[in-house]
Each structure stands twice: as structure tokens, then as C-alpha cells.
PDB file of N, CA and C in Angstrom:
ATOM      1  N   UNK A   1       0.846  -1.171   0.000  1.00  0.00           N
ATOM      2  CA  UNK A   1       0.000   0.000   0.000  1.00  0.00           C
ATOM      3  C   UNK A   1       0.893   1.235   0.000  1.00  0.00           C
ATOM      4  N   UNK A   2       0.628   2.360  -0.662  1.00  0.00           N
ATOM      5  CA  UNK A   2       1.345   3.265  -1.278  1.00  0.00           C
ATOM      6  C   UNK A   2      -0.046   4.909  -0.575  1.00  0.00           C
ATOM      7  N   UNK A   3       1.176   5.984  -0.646  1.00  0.00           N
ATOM      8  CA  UNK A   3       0.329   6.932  -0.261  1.00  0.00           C
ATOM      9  C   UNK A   3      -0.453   7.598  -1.285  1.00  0.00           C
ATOM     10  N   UNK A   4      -1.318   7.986  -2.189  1.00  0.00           N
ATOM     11  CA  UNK A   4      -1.406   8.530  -3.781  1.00  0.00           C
ATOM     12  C   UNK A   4      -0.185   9.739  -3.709  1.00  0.00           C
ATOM     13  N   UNK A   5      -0.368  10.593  -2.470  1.00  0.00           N
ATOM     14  CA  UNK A   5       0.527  12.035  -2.675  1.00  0.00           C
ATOM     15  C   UNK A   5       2.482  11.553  -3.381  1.00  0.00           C
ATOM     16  N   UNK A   6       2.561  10.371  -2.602  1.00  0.00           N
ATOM     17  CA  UNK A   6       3.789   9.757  -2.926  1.00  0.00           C
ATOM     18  C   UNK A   6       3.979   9.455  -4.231  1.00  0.00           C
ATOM     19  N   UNK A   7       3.025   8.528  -4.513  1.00  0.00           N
ATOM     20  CA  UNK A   7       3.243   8.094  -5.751  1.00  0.00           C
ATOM     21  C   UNK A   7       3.099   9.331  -6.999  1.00  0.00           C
ATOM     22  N   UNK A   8       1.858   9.927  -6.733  1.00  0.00           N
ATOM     23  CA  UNK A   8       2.201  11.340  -7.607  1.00  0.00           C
ATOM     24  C   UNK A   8       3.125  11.867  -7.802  1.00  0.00           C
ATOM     25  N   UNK A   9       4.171  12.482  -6.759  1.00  0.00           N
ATOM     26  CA  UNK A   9       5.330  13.041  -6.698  1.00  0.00           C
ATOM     27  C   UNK A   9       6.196  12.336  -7.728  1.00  0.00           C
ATOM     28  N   UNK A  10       6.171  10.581  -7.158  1.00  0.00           N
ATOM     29  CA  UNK A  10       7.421   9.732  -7.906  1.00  0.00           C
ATOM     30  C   UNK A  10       7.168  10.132  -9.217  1.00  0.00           C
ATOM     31  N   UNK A  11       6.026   9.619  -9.513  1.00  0.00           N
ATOM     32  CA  UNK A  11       5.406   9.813 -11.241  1.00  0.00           C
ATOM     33  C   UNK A  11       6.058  11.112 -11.765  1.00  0.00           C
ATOM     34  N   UNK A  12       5.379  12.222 -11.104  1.00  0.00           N
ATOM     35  CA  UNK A  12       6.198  13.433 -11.586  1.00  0.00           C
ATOM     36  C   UNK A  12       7.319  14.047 -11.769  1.00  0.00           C
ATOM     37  N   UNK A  13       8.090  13.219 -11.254  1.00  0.00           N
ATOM     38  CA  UNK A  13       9.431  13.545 -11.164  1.00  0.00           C
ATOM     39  C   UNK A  13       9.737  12.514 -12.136  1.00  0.00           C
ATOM     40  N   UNK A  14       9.432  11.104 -12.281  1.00  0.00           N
ATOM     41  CA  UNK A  14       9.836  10.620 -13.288  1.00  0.00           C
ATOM     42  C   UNK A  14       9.166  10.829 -14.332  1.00  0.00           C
ATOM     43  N   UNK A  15       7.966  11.167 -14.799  1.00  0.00           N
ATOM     44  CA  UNK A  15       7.829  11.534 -16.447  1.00  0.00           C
ATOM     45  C   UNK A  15       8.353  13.290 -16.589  1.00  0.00           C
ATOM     46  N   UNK A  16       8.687  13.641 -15.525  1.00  0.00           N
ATOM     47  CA  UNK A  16       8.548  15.189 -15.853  1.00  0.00           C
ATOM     48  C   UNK A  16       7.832  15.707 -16.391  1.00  0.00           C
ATOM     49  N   UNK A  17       6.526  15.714 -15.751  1.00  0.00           N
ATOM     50  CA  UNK A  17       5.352  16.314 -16.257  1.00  0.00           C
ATOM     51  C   UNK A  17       5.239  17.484 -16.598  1.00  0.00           C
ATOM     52  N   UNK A  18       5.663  18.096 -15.544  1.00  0.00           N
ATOM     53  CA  UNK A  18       5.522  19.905 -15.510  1.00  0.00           C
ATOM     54  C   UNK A  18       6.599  20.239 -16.717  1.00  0.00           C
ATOM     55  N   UNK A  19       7.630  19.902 -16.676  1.00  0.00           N
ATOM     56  CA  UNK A  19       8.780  19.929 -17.929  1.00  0.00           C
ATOM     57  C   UNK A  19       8.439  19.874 -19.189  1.00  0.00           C
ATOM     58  N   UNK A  20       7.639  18.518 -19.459  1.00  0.00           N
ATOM     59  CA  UNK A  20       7.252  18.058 -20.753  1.00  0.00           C
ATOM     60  C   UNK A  20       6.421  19.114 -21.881  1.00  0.00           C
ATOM     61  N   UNK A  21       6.861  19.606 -22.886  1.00  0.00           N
ATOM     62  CA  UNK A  21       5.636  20.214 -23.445  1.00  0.00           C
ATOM     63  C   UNK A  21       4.763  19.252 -24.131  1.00  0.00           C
ATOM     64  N   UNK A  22       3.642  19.584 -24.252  1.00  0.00           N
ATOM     65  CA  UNK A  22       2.480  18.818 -24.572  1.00  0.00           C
ATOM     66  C   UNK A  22       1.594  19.471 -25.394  1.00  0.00           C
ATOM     67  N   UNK A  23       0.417  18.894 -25.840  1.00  0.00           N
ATOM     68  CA  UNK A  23      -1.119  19.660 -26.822  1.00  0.00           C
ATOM     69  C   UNK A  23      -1.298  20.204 -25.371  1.00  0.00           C
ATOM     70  N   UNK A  24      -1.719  21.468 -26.082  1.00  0.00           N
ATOM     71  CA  UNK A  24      -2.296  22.920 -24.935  1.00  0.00           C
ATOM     72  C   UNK A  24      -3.085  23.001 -24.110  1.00  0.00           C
ATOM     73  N   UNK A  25      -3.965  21.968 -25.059  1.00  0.00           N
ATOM     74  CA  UNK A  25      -5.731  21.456 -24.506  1.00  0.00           C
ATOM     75  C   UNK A  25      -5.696  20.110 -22.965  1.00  0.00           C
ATOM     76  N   UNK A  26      -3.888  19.570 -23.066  1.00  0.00           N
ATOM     77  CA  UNK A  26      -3.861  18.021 -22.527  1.00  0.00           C
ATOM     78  C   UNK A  26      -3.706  18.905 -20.698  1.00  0.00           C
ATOM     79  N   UNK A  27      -4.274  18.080 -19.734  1.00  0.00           N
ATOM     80  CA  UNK A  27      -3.785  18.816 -17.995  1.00  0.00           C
ATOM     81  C   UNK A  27      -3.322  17.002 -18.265  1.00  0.00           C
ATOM     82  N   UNK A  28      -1.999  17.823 -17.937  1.00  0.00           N
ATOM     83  CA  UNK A  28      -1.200  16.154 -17.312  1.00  0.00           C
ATOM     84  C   UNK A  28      -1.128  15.966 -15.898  1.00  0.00           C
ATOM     85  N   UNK A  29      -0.690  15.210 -15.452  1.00  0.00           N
ATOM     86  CA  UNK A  29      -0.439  15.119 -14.069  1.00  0.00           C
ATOM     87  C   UNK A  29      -1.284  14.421 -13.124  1.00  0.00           C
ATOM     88  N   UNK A  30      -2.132  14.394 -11.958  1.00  0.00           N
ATOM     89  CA  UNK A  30      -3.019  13.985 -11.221  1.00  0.00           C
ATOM     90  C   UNK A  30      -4.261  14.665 -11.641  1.00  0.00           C
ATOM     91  N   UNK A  31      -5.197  14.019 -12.565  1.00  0.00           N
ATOM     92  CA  UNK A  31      -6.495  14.454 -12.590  1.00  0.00           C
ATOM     93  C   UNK A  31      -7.675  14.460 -12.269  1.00  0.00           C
ATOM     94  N   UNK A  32      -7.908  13.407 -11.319  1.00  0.00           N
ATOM     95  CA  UNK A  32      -8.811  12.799 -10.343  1.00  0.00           C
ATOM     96  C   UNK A  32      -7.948  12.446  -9.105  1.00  0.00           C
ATOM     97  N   UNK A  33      -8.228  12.667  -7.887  1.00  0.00           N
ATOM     98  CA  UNK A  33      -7.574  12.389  -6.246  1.00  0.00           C
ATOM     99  C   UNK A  33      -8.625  10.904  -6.400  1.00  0.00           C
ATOM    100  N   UNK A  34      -8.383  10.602  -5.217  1.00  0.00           N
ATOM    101  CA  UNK A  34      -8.803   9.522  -4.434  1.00  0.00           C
ATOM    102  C   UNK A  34      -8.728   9.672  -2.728  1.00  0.00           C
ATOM    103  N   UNK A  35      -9.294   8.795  -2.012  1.00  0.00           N
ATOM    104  CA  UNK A  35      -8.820   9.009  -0.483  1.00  0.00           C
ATOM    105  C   UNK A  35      -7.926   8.791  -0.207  1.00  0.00           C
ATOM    106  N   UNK A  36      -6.773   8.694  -1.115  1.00  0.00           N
ATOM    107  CA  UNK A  36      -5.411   8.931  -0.598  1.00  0.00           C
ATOM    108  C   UNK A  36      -4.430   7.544  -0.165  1.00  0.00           C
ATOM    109  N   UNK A  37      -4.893   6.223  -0.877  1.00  0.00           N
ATOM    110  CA  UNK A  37      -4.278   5.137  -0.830  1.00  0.00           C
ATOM    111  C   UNK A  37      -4.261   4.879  -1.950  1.00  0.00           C
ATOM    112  N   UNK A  38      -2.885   4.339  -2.391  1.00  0.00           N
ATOM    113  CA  UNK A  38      -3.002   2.751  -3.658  1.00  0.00           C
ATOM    114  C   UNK A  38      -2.159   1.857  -3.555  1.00  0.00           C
ATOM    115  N   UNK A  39      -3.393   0.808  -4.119  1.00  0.00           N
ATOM    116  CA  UNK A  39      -3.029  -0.333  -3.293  1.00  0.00           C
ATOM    117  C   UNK A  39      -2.990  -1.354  -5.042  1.00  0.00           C
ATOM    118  N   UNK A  40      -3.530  -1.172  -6.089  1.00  0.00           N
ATOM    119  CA  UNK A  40      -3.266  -1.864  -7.174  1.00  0.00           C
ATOM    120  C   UNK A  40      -3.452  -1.018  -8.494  1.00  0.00           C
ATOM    121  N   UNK A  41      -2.356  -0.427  -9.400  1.00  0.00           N
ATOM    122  CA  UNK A  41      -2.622  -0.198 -11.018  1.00  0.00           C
ATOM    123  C   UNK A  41      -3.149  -0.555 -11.307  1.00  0.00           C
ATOM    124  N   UNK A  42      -3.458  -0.174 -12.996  1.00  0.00           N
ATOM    125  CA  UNK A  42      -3.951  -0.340 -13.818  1.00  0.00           C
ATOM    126  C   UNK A  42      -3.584   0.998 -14.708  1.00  0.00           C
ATOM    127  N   UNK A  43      -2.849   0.265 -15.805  1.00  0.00           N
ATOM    128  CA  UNK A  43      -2.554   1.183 -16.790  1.00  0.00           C
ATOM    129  C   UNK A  43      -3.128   1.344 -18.401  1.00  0.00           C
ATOM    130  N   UNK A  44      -3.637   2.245 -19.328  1.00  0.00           N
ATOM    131  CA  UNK A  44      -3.204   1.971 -20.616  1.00  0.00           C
ATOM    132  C   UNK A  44      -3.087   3.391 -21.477  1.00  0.00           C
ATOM    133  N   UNK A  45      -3.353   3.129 -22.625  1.00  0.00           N
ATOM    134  CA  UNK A  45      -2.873   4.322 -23.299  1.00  0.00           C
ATOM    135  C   UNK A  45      -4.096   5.622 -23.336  1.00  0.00           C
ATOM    136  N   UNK A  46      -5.410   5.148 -23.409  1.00  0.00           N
ATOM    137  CA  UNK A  46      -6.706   6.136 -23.714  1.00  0.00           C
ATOM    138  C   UNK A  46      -7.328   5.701 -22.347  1.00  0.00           C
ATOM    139  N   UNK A  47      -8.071   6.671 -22.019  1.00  0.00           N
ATOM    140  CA  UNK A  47      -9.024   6.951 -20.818  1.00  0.00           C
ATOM    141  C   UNK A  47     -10.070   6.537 -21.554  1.00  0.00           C
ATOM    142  N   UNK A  48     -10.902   5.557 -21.443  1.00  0.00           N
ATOM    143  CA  UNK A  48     -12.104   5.317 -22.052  1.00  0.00           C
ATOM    144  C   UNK A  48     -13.272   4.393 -20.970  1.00  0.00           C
ATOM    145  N   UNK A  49     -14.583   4.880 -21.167  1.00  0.00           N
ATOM    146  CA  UNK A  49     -15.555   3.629 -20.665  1.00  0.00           C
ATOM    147  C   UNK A  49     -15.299   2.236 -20.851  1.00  0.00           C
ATOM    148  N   UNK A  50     -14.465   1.879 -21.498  1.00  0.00           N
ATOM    149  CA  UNK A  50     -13.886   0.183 -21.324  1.00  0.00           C
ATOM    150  C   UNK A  50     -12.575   0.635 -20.477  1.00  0.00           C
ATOM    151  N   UNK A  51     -11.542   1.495 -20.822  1.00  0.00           N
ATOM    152  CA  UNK A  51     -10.825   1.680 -19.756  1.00  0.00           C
ATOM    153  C   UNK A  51     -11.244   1.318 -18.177  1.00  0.00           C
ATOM    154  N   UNK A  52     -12.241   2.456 -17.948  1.00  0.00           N
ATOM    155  CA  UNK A  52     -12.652   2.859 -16.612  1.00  0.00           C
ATOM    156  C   UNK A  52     -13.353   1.310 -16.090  1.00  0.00           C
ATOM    157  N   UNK A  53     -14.081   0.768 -16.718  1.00  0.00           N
ATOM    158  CA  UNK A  53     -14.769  -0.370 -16.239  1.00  0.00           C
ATOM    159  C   UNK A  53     -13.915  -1.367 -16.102  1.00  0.00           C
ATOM    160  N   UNK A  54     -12.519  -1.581 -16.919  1.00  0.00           N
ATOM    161  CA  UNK A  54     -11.912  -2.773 -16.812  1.00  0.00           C
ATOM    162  C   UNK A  54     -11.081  -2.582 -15.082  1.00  0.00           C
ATOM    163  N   UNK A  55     -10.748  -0.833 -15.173  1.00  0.00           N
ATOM    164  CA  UNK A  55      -9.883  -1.062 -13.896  1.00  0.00           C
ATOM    165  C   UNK A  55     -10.705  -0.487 -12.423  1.00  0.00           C
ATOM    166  N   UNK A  56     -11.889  -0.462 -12.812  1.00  0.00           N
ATOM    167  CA  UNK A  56     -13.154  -0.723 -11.822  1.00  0.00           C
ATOM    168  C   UNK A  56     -12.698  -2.380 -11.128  1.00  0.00           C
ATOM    169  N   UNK A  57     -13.310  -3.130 -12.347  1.00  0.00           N
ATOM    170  CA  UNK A  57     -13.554  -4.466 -12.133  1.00  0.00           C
ATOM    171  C   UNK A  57     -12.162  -4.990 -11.945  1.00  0.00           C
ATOM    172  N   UNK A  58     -11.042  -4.940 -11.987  1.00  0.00           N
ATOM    173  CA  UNK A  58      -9.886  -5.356 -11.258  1.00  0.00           C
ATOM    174  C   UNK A  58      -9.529  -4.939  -9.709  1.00  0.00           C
ATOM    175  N   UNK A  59     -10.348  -4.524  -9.237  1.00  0.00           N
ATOM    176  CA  UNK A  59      -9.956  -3.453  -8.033  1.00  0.00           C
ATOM    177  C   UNK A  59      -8.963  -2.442  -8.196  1.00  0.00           C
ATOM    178  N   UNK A  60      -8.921  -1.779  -8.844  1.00  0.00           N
ATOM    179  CA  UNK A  60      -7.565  -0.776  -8.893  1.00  0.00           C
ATOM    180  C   UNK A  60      -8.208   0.700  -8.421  1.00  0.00           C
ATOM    181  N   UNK A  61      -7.229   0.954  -7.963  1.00  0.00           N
ATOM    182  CA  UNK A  61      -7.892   2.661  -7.345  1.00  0.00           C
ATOM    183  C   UNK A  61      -6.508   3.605  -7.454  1.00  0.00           C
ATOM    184  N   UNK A  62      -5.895   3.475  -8.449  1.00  0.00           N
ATOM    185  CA  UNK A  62      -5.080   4.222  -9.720  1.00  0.00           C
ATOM    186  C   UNK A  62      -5.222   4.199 -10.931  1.00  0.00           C
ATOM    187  N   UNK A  63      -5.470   4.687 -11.827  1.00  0.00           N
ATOM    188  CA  UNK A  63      -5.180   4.578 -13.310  1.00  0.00           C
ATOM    189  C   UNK A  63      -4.316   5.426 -14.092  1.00  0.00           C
ATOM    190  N   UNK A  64      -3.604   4.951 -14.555  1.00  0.00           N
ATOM    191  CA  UNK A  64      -2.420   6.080 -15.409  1.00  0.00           C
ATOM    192  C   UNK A  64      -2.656   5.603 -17.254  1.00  0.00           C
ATOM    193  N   UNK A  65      -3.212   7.045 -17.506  1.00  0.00           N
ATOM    194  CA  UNK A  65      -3.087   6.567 -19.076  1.00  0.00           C
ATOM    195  C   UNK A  65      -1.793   7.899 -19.730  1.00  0.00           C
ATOM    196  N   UNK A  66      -2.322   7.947 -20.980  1.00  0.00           N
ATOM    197  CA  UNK A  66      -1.225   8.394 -21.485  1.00  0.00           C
ATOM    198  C   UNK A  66      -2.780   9.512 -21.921  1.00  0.00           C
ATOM    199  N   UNK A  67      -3.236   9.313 -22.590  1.00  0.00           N
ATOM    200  CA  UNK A  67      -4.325  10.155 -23.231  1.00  0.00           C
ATOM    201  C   UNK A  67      -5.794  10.246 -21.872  1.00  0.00           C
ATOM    202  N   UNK A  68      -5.636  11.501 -21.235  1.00  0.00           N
ATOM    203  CA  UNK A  68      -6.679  11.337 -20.145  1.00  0.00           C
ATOM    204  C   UNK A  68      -7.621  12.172 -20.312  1.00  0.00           C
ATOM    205  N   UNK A  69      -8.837  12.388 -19.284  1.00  0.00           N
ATOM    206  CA  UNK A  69      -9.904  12.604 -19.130  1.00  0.00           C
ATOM    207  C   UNK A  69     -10.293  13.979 -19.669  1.00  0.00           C
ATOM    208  N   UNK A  70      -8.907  15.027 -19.984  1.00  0.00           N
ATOM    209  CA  UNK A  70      -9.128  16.753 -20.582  1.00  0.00           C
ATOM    210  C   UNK A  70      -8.540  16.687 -21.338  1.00  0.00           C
ATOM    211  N   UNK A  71      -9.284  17.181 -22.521  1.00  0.00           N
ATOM    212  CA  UNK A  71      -8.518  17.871 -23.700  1.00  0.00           C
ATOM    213  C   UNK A  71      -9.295  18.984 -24.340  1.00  0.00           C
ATOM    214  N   UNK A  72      -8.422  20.396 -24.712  1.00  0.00           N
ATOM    215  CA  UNK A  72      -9.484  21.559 -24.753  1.00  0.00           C
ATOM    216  C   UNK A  72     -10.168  22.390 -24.072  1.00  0.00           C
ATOM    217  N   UNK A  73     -10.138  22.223 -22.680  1.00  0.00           N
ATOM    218  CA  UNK A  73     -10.663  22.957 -22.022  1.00  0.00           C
ATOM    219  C   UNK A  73     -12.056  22.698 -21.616  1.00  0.00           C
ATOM    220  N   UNK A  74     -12.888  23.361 -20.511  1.00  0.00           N
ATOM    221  CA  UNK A  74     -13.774  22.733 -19.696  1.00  0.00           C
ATOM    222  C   UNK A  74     -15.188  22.429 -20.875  1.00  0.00           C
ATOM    223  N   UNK A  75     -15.526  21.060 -20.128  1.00  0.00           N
ATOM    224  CA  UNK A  75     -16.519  20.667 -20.952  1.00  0.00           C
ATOM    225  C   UNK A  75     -17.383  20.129 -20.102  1.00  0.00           C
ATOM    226  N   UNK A  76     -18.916  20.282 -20.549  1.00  0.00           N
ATOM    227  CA  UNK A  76     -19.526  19.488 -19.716  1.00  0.00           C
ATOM    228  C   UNK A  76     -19.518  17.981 -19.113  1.00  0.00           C
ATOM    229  N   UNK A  77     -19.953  17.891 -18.024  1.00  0.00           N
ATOM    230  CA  UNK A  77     -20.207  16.426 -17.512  1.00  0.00           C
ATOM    231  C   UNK A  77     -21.515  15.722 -17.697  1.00  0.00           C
ATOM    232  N   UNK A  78     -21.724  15.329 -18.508  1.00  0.00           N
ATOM    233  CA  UNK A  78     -22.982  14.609 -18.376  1.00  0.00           C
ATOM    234  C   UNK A  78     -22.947  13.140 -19.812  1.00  0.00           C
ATOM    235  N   UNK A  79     -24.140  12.235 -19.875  1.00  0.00           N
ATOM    236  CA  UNK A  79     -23.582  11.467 -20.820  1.00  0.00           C
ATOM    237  C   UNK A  79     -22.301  10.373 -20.421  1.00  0.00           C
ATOM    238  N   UNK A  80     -21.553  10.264 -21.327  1.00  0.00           N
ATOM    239  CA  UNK A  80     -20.580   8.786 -21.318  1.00  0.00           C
ATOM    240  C   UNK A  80     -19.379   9.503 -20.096  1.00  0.00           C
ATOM    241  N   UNK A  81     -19.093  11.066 -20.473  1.00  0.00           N
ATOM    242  CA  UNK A  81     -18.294  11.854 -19.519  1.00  0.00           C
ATOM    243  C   UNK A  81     -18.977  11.624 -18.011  1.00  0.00           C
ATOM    244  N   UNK A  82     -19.797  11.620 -17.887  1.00  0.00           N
ATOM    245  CA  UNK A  82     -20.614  11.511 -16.343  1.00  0.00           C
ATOM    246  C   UNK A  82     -20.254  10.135 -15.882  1.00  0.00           C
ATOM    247  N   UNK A  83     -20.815   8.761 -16.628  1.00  0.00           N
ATOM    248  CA  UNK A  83     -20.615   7.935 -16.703  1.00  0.00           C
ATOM    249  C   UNK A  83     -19.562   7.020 -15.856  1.00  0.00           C
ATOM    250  N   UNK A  84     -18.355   7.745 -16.673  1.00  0.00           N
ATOM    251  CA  UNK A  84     -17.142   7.516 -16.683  1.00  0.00           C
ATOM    252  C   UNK A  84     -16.943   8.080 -15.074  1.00  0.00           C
ATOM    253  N   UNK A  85     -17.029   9.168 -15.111  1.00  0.00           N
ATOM    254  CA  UNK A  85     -16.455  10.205 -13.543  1.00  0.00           C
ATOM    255  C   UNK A  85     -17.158   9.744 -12.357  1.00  0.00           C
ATOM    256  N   UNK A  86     -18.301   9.386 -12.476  1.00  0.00           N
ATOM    257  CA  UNK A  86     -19.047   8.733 -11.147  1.00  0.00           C
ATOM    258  C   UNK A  86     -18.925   7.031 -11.204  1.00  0.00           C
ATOM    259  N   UNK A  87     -18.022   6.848 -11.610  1.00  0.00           N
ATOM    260  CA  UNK A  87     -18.147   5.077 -11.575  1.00  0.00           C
ATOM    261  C   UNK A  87     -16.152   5.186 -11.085  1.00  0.00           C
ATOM    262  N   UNK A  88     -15.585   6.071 -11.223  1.00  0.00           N
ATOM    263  CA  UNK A  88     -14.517   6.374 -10.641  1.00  0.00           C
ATOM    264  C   UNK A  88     -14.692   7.028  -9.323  1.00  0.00           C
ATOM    265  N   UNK A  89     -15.241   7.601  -9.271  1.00  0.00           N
ATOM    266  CA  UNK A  89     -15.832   8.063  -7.604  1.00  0.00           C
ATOM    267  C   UNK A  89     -16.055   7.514  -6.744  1.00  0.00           C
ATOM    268  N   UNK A  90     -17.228   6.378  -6.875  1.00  0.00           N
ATOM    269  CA  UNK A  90     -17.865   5.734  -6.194  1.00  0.00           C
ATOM    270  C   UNK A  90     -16.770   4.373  -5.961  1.00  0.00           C
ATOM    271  N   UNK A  91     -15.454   4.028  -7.002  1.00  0.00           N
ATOM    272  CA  UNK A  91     -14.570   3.446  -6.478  1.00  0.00           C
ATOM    273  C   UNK A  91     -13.767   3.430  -5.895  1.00  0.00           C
ATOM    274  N   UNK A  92     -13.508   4.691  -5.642  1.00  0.00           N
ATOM    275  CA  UNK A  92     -12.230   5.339  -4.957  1.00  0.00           C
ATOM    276  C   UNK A  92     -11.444   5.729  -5.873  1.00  0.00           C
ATOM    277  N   UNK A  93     -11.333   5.651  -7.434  1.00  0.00           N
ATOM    278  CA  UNK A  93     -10.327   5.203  -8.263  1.00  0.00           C
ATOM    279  C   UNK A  93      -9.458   7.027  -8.832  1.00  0.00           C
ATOM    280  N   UNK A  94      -8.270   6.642  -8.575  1.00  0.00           N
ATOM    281  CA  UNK A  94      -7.151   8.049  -8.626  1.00  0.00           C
ATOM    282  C   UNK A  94      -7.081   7.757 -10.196  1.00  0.00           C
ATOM    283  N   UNK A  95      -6.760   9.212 -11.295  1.00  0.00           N
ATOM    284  CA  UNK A  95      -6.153   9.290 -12.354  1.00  0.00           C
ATOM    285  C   UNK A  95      -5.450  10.292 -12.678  1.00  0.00           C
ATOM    286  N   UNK A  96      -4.182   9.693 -13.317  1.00  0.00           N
ATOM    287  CA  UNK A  96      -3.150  10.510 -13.722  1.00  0.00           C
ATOM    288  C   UNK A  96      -2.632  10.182 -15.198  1.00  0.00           C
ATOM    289  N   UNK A  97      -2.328  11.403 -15.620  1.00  0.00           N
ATOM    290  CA  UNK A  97      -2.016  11.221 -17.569  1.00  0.00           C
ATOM    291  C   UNK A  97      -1.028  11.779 -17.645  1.00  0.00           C
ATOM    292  N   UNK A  98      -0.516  11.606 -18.387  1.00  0.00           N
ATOM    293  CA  UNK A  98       1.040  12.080 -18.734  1.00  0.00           C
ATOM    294  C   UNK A  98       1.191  11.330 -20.328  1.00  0.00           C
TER     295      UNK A  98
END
């Protein structure tokens, strides 16, 4: 079991998030908290409703993709976006993109 604040840090320091330039529209870094434990990954490349459900149903309460939950600037929540954000909630589940 891992602290999330910890593991954030590690992450960030190893992808060099803040460093990295990126698309304008992308927030890298920690984009969803959690209560502040992790205890199992789950990684892949796109943030998606099969994403979110596969690392639901594994128990994981981290997810690190590469392509995450913002791009462009604020958009509504509702629909597959809602979907997605309250089925991560209600798991505890942390996300971070880089």
C-alpha cells in the first residue's frame, strides 16, 4: 500500500510532467484524487468507458493513461463523460495522464 501524494510526486518527477511540453488542450499530471491510498494499477494508453470499467472491475484505485480525461478545455459532464467520472468516484479510483 502506497500513499497517492507519494506516488504522484514519484510519477512526476519521473515523467517530468511539468517539464514536458504537450497539446495545450492536454492537464497532465493527477487528474482525479482519491482518499489517498493505492493499493493496485492499472494502466493503458486512452481513458475510455472500457478503460474505466476494466480497472473498476480489477480493483484498482489508480489509473495512469497516457491520453486522459481533458482535452481543450472545460466541458460538460454529463452522458458517457458523467458515466465515466461517477463510476470512478464511487470506487475510490485516482487518475493521472502524462
Amino acid at each position: 500500500m502506497a500513499d497517492l501524494a507519494h506516488v504522484v510526486a514519484e510519477l512526476d518527477a519521473l515523467l517530468a510532467t511539468r517539464d514536458t511540453p504537450d497539446y495545450a488542450g492536454a492537464v497532465n499530471g493527477l487528474q482525479l484524487e482519491n482518499g489517498g491510498t493505492v493499493r493496485r494499477v492499472a494502466a493503458a494508453v486512452d481513458f475510455s468507458g472500457r478503460t474505466v470499467a476494466e480497472c473498476v472491475r480489477q480493483g484498482c484505485d489508480l489509473l495512469l493513461v497516457h491520453h486522459g480525461m481533458f482535452w481543450g478545455g472545460a466541458q460538460p459532464i454529463r452522458g458517457r463523460a458523467y458515466a465515466r467520472l461517477r463510476a470512478l468516484v464511487a470506487n475510490d479510483v485516482a487518475v493521472y495522464a502524462s
